[in-house]
C-alpha atoms as a PDB file:
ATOM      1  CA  UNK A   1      19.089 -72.475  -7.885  1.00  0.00           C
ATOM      2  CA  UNK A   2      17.509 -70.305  -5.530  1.00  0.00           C
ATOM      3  CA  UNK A   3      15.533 -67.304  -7.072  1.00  0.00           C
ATOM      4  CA  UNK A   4      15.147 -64.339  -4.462  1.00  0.00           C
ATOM      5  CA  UNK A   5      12.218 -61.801  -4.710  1.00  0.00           C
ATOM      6  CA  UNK A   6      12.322 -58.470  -6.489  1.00  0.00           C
ATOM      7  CA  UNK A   7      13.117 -55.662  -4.335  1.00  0.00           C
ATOM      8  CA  UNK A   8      10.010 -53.739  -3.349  1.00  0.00           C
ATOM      9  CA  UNK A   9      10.343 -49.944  -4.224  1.00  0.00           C
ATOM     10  CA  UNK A  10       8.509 -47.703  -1.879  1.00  0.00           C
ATOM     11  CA  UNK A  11       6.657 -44.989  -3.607  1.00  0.00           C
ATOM     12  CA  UNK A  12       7.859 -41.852  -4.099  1.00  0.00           C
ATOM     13  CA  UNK A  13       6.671 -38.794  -1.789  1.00  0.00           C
ATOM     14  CA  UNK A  14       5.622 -35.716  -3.563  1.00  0.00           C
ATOM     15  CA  UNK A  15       6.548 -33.286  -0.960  1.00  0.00           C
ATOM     16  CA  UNK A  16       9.852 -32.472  -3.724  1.00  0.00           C
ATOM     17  CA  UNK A  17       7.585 -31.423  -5.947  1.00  0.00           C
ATOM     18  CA  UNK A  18       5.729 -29.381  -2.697  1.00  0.00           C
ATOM     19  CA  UNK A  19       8.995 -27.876  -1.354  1.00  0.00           C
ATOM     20  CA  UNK A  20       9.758 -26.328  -5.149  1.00  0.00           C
ATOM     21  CA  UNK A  21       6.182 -24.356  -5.067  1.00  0.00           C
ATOM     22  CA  UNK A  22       6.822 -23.077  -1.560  1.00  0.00           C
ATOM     23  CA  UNK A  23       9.738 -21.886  -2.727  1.00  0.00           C
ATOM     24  CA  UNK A  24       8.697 -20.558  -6.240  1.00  0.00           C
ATOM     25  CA  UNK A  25       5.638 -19.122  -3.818  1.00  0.00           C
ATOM     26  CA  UNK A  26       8.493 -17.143  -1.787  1.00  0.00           C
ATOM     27  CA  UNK A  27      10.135 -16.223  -4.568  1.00  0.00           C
ATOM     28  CA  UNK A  28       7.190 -14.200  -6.304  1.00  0.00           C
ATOM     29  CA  UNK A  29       6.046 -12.769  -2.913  1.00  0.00           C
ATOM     30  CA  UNK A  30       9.957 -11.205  -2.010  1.00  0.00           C
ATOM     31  CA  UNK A  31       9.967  -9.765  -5.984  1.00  0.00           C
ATOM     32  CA  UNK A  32       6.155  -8.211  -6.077  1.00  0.00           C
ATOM     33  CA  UNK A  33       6.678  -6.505  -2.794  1.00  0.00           C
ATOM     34  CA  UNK A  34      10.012  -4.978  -4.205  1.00  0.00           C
ATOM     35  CA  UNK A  35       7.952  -3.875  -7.401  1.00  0.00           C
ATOM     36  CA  UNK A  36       5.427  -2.464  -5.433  1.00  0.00           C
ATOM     37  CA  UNK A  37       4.657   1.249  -6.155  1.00  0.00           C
ATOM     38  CA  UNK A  38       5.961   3.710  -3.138  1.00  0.00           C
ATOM     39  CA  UNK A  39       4.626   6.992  -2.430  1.00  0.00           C
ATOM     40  CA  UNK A  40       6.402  10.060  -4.053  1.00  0.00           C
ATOM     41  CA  UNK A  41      10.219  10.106  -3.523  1.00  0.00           C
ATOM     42  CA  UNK A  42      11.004  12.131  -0.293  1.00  0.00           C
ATOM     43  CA  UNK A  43       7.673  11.878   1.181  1.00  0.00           C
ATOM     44  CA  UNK A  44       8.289  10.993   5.217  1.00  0.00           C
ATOM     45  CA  UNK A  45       4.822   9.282   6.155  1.00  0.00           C
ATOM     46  CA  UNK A  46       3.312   9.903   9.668  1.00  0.00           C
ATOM     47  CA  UNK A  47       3.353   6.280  11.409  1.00  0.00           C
ATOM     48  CA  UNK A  48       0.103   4.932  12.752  1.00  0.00           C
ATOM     49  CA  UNK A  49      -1.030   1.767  14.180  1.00  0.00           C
ATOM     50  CA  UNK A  50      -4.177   0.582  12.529  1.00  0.00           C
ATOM     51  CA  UNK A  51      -3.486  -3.017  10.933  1.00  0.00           C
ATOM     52  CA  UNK A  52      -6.563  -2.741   8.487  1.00  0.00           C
ATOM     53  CA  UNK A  53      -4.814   0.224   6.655  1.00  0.00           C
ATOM     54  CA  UNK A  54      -3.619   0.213   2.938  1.00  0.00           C
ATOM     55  CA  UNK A  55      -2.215   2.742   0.657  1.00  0.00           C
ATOM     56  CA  UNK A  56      -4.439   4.343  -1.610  1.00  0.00           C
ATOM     57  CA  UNK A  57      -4.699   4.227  -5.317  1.00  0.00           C
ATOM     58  CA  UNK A  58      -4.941   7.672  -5.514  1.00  0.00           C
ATOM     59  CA  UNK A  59      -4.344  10.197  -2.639  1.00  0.00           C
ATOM     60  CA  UNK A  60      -3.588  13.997  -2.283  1.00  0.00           C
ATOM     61  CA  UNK A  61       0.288  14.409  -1.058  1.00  0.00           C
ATOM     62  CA  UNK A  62       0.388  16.790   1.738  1.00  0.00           C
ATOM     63  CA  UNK A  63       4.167  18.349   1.693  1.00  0.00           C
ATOM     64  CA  UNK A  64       6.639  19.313   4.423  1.00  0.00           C
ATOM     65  CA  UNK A  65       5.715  22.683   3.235  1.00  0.00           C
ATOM     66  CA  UNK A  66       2.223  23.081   3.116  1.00  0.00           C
ATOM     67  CA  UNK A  67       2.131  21.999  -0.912  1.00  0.00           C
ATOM     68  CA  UNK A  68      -0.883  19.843  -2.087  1.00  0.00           C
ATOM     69  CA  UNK A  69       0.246  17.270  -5.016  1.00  0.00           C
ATOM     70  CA  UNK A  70      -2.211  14.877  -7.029  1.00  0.00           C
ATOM     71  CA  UNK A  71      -0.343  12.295  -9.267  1.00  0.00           C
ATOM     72  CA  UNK A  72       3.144  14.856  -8.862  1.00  0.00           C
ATOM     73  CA  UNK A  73       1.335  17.840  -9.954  1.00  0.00           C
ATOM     74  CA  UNK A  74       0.428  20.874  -7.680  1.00  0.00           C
ATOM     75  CA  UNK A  75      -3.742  20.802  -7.286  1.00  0.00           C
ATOM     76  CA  UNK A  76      -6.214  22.181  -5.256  1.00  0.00           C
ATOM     77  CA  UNK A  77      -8.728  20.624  -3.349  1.00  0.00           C
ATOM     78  CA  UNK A  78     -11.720  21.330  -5.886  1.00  0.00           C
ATOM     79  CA  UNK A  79      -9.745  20.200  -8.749  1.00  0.00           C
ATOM     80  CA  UNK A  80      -9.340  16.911  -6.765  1.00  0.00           C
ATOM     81  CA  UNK A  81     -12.971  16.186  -5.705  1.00  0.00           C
ATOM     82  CA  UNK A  82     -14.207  16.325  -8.852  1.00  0.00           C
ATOM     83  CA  UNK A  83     -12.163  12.950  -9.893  1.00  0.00           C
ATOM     84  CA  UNK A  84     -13.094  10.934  -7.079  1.00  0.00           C
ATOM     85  CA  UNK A  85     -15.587   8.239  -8.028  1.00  0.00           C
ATOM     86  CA  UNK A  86     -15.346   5.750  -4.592  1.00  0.00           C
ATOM     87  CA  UNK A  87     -18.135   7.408  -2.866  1.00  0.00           C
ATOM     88  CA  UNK A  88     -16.262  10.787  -2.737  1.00  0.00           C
ATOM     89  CA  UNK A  89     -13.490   9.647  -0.342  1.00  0.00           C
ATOM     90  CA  UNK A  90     -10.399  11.711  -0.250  1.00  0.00           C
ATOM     91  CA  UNK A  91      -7.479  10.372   0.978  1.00  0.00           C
ATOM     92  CA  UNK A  92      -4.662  12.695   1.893  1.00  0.00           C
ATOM     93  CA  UNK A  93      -0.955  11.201   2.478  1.00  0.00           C
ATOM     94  CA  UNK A  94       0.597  14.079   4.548  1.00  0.00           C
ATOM     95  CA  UNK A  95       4.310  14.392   5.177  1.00  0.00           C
ATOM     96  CA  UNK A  96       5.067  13.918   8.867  1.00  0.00           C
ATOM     97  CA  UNK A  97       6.817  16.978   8.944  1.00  0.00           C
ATOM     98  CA  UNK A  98       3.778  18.942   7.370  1.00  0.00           C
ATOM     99  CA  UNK A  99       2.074  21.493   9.623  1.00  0.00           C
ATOM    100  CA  UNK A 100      -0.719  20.302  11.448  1.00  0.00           C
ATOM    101  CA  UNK A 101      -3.067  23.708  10.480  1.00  0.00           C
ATOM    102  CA  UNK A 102      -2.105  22.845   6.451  1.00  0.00           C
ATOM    103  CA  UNK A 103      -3.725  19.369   7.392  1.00  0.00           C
ATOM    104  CA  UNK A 104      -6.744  20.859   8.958  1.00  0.00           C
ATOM    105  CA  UNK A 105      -7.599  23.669   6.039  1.00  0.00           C
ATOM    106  CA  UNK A 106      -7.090  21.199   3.295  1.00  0.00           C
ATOM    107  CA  UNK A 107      -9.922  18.704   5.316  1.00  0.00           C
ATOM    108  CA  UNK A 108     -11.620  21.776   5.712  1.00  0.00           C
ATOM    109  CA  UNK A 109     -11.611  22.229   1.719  1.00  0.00           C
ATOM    110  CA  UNK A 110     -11.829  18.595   0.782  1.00  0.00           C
ATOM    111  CA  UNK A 111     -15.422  18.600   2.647  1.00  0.00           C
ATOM    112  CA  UNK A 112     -16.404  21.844   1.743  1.00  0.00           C
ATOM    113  CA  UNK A 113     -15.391  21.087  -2.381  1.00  0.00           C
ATOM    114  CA  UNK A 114     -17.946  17.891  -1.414  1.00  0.00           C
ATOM    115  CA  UNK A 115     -16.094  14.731  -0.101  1.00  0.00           C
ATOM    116  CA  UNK A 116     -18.134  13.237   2.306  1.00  0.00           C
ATOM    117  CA  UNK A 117     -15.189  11.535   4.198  1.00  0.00           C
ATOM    118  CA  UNK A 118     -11.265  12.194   4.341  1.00  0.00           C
ATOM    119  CA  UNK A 119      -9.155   9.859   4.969  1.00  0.00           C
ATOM    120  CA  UNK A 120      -5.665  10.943   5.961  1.00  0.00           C
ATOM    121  CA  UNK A 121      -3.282   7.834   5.242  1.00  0.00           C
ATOM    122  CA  UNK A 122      -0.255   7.586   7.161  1.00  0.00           C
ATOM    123  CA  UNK A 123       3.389   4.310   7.463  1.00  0.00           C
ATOM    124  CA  UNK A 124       2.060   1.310   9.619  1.00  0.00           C
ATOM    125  CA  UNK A 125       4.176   1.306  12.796  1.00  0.00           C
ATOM    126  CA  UNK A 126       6.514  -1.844  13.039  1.00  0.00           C
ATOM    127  CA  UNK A 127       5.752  -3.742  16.142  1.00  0.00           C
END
């Protein structure tokens, strides 16, 4: 009677358990980006470059017609400065069709109503 030798199990790799995280990982990333906020409906941005740029929490929305919007409501530029609380920075989000002197004036008016910098926020270009 001959008596053989248990078969030796290798143990098992974890890199299942690794491939369903990646995946779950993907997953989230693909939904949050589609539940990200977008600037207001119709709004063409003007396409810049800079890598380190982000959308704002809260910008002014420069129109195709020369309109200034805060949170979908016409404002002015006074009315705005007085809620900014990050170091009074304005940010403006201008339409890339607006015209160029409506972006001027309402810098002109941010500073003058007291930001200390304007920031005009614009689409990052796609390499």
């Amino acid at each position: 009677m001959s008596l053989s030798s248990p078969l030796r199990r290798s143990k098992a790799e974890p890199t299942i358990g690794l491939i369903n995280v990646v995946f779950l990982m993907l997953i989230f990333f693909l939904i949050a980006g589609t539940i990200a906020p977008s600037p207001e409906q119709g709004l063409e941005l003007v396409q810049i470059t800079d890598p380190d740029q982000r959308l704002p929490d809260h910008a002014l929305v420069l129109g195709p017609d020369g309109s200034v919007r805060y949170q979908g409501a016409e404002t002015d530029a006074a009315t705005y400065v007085e809620t900014l609380t990050e170091a009074r920075v304005a940010r403006v989000m201008p339409d890339r069709n607006a015209p160029a002197e409506a972006l001027v004036r309402l810098s002109q008016e941010l500073r003058a109503a007291g930001a200390e910098r304007v920031l005009v926020m614009g689409e990052r270009a796609i390499p």
